[in-house]
Protein backbone atom coordinates (compact mmCIF):
# COMPACT_ATOMS: atom_id res chain seq x y z
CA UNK A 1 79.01 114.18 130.71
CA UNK A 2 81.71 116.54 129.40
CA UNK A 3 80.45 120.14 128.82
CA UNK A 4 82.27 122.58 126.50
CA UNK A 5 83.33 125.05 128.99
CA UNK A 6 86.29 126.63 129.84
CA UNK A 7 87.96 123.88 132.40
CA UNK A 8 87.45 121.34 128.91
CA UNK A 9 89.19 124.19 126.70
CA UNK A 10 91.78 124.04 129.33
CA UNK A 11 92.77 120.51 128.95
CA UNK A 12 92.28 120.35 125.18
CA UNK A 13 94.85 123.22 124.43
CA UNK A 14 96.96 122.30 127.04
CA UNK A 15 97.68 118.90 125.77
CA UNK A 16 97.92 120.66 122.25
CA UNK A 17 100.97 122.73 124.13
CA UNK A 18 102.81 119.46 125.27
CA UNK A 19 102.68 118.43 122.65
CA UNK A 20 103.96 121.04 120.69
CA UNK A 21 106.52 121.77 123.15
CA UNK A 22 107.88 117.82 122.75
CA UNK A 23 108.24 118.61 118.60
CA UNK A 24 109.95 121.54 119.42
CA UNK A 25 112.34 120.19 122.32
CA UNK A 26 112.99 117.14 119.51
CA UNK A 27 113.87 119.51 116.75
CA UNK A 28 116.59 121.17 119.86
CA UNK A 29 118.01 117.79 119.95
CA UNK A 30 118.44 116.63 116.36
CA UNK A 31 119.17 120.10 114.82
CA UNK A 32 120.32 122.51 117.09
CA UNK A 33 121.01 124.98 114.21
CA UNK A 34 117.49 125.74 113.91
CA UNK A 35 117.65 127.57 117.31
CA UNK A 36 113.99 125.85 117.82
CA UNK A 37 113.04 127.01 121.44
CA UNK A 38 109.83 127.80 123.47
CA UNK A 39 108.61 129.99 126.18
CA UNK A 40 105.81 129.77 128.67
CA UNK A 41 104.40 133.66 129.05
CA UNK A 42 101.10 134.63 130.51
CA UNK A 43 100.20 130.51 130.67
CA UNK A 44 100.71 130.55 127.37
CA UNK A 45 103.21 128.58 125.18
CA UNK A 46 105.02 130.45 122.94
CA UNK A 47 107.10 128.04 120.47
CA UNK A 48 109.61 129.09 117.36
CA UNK A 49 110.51 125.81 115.13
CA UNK A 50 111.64 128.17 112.45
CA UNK A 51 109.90 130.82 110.36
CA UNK A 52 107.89 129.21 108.22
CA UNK A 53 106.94 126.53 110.61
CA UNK A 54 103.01 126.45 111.41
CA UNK A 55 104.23 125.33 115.16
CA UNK A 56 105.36 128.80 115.18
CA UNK A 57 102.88 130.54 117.20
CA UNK A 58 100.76 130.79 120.59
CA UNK A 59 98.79 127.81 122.61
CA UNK A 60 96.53 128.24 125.55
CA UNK A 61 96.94 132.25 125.57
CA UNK A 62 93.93 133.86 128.37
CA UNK A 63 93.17 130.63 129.26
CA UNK A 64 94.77 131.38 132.63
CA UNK A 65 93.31 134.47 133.46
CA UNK A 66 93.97 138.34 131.80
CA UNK A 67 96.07 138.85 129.64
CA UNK A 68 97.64 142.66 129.58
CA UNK A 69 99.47 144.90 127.55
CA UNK A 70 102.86 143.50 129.17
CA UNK A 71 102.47 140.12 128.29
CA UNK A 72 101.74 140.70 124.49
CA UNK A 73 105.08 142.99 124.26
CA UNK A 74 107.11 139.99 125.74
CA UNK A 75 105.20 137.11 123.47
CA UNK A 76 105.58 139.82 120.45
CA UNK A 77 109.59 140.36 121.56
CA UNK A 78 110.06 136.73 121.40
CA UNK A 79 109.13 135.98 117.81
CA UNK A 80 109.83 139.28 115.81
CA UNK A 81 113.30 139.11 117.70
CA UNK A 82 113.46 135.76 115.76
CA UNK A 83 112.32 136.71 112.35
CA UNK A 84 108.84 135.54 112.86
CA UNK A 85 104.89 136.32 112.29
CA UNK A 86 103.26 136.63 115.56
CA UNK A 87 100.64 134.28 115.51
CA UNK A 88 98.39 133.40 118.48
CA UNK A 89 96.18 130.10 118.01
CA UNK A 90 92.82 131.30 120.62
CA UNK A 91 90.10 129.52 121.98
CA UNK A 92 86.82 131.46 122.04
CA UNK A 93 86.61 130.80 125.79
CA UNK A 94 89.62 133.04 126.49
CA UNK A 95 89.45 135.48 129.16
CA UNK A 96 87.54 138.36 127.18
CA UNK A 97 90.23 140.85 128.38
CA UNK A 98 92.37 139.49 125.34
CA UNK A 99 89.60 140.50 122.52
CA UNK A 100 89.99 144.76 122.33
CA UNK A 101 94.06 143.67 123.20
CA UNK A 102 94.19 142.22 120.06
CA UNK A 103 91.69 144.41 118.23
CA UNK A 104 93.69 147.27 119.26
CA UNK A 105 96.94 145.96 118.26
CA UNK A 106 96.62 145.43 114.88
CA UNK A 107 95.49 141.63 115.13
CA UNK A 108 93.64 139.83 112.14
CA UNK A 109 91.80 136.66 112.15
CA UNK A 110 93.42 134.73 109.81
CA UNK A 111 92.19 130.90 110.23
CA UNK A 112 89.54 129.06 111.47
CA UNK A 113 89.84 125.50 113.42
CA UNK A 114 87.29 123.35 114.47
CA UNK A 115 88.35 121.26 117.74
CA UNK A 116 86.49 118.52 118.48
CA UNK A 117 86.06 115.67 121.18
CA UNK A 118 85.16 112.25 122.70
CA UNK A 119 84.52 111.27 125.82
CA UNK A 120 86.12 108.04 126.00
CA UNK A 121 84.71 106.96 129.44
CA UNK A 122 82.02 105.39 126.96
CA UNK A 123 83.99 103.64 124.84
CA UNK A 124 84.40 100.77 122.88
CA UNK A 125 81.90 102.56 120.10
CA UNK A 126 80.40 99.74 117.56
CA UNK A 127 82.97 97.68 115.81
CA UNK A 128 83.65 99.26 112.20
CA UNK A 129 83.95 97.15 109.55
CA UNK A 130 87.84 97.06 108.44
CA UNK A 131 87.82 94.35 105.89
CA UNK A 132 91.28 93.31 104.89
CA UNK A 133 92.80 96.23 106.90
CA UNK A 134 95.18 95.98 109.68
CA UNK A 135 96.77 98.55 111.93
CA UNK A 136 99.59 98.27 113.75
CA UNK A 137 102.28 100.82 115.77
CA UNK A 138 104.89 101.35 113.99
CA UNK A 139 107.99 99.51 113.85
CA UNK A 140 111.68 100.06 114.41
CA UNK A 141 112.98 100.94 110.87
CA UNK A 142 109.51 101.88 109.31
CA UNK A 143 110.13 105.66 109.47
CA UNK A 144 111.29 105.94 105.41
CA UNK A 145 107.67 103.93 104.81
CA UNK A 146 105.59 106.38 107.28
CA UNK A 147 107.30 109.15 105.69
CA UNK A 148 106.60 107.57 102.03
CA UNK A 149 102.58 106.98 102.89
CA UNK A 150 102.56 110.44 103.88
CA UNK A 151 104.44 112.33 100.86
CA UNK A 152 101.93 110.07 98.81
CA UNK A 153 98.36 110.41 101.29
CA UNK A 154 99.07 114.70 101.00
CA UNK A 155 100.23 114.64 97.54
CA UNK A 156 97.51 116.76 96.37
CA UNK A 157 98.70 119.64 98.22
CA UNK A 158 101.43 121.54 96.06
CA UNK A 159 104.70 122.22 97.85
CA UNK A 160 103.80 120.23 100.86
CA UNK A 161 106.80 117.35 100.06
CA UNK A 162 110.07 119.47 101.52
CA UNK A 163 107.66 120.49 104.59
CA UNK A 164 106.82 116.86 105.04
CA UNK A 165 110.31 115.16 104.81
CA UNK A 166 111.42 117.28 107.74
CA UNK A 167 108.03 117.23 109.81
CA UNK A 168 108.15 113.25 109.53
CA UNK A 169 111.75 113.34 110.83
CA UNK A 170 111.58 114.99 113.66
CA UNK A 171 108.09 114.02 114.81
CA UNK A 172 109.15 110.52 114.76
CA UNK A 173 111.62 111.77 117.69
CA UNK A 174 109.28 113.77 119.60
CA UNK A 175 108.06 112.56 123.40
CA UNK A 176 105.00 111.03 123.98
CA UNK A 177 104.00 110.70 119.99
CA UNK A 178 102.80 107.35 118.62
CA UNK A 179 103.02 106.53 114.72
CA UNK A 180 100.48 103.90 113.58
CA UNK A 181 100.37 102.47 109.89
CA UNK A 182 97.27 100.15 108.18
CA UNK A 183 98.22 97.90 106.02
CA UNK A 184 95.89 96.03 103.10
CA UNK A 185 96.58 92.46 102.62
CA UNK A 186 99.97 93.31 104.48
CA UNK A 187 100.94 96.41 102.78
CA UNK A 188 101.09 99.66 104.43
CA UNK A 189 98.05 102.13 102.99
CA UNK A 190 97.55 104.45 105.49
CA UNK A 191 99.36 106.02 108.40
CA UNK A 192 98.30 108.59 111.58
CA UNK A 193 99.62 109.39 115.03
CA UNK A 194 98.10 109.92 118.24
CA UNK A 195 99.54 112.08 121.31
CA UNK A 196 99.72 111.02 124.93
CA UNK A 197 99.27 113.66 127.03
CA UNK A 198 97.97 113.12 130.52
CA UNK A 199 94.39 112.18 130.61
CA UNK A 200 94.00 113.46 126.70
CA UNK A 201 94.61 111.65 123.72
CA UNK A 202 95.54 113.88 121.08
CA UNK A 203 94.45 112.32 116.73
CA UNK A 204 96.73 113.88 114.19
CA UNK A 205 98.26 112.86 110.71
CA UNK A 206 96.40 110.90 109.55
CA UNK A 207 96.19 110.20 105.54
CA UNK A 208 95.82 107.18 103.24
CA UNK A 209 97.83 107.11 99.89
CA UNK A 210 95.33 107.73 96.66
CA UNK A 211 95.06 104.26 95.22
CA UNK A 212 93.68 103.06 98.42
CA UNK A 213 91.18 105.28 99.44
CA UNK A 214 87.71 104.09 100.04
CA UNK A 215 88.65 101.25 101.72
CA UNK A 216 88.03 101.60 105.41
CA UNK A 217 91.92 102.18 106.26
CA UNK A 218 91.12 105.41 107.88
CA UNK A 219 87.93 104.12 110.05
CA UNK A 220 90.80 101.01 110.92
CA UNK A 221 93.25 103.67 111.96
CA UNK A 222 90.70 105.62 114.08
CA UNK A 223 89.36 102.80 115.86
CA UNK A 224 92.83 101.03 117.04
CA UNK A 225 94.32 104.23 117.94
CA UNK A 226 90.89 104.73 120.21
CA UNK A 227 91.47 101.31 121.98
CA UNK A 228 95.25 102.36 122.54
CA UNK A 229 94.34 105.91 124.24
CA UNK A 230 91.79 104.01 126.46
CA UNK A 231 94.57 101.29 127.40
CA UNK A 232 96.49 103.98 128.48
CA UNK A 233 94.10 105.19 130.94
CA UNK A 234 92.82 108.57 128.57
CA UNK A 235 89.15 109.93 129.10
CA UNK A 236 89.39 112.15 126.34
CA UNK A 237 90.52 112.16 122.87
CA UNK A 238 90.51 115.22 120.35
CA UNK A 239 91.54 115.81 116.93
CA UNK A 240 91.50 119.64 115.22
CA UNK A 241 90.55 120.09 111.36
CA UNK A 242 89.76 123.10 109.24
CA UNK A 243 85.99 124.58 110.15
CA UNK A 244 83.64 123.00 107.97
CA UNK A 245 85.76 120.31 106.19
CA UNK A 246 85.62 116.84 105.04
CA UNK A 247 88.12 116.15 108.27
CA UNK A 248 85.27 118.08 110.48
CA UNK A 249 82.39 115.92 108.81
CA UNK A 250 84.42 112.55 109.35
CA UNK A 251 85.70 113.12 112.84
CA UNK A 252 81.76 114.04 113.49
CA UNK A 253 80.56 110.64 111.71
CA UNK A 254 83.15 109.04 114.39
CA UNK A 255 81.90 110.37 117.37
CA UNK A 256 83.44 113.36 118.11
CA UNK A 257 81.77 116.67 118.88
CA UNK A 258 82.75 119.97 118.01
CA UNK A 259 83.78 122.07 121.80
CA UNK A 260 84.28 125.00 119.76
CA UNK A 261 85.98 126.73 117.26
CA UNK A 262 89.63 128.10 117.26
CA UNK A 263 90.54 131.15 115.76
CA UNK A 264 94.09 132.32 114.09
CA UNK A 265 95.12 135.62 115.03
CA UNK A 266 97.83 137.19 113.30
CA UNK A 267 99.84 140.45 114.06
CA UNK A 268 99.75 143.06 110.89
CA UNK A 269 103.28 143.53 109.35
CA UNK A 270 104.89 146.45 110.72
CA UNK A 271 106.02 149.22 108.53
């Protein structure tokens, strides 16, 4: 049985670091004017992809042990010296030296996240009923159609199609990351990735375009991407969503269980 303790919050954020780090080392490679870089500090990861980016922040900091005074002044240098918000993703089973750090600071909670898990040593789960669906890797040449289901599956959110076209692009280069589309009757629907890293298999990106919805593509996409993380030899898989959302409820329908939840801490502007 997996327990929710500290060695599981290890390997959860850990593989959440690689595979951050692998965006940003692809973004190095295919636009080296975005001076994209990452350092490791106190265990941490501490990764720049631009200003604006939400990979711009901390992974895995006091996972590793105490975190002092020192080691916020160097993670703080490093983005501030590159234009940035300081922003430190935190699992609640940090070392509790970081808490008054923070507090004391000027930190802010800004953001909740839910992280959630599945022992796969149990798997398969029952077989979900997928209807006409089918889901597949994706294909040489398919990147302008997994871009496409995406700018259509997240259309709802206002601004989000700039931020997209350049996400898709370079996470289609990164290491270790796997695009999947489902198709319906043989046209693509729905689209989400999943995230070798080590024994953990990492869900992510997953949407289905409006006029399909409701039609098992996202259950299809779930399940095949589950069979591919335990072909590859992974005993766990996790997938992060906003506390207390619709992504929460269906990753919980599927299986997973919440470990615990993340919290967003932000450095206050300084005057």
């Amino acid at each position: 049985m997996l327990f929710a303790d500290l060695a599981l919050s290890r390997r959860l954020e850990l593989a959440e670091c690689e595979a951050g780090t692998a965006y940003v080392e692809a973004r190095r490679k295919l636009q080296p004017e975005a001076g994209a870089l990452w350092r490791e500090i106190a265990g941490a990861r501490a990764m720049f992809d631009g200003p604006d980016s939400p990979i711009t922040q901390t992974f895995g900091l006091g996972l590793s042990g105490p975190v002092t005074a020192g080691d916020l002044d160097q993670i703080e240098t490093f983005f501030l010296d590159l234009g940035a918000a300081v922003n430190h993703e935190i699992s609640p089973l940090a070392d509790p030296s970081l808490w008054p750090l923070l507090t004391a600071r000027g930190y802010t909670p800004i953001e909740f996240t839910s992280v959630l898990y599945r022992d796969l040593n149990a798997f398969p789960p029952q077989p979900l009923p997928t209807g006409d669906i089918l889901v597949r890797p994706l294909e040489p040449g398919e990147g302008d159609t997994f871009l496409r289901i995406n700018l259509e599956g997240w259309s709802e959110t206002p601004g989000i199609a700039d931020f997209l076209t350049n996400l898709v692009s370079i996470m289609l280069n990164a290491e270790g990351l796997r695009p999947f589309l489902a198709l319906a009757n043989g046209e693509p629907v729905a689209g989400g990735s999943l995230s070798i890293r080590g024994p953990v298999a990492m869900f992510a990106g997953a949407c289905t375009i409006p006029s399909a919805r409701g039609r098992g593509a996202q259950g299809a996409l779930l399940e095949e991407r589950l069979r591919t993380a335990v072909r590859e030899g992974c005993s766990i898989a996790v997938m992060c969503a906003q506390a207390g959302s619709g992504s929460q409820r269906n990753a919980q329908r599927s299986g997973f269980h919440i470990a615990y939840t993340r919290t967003k801490w932000q450095l206050a502007a300084r005057s």
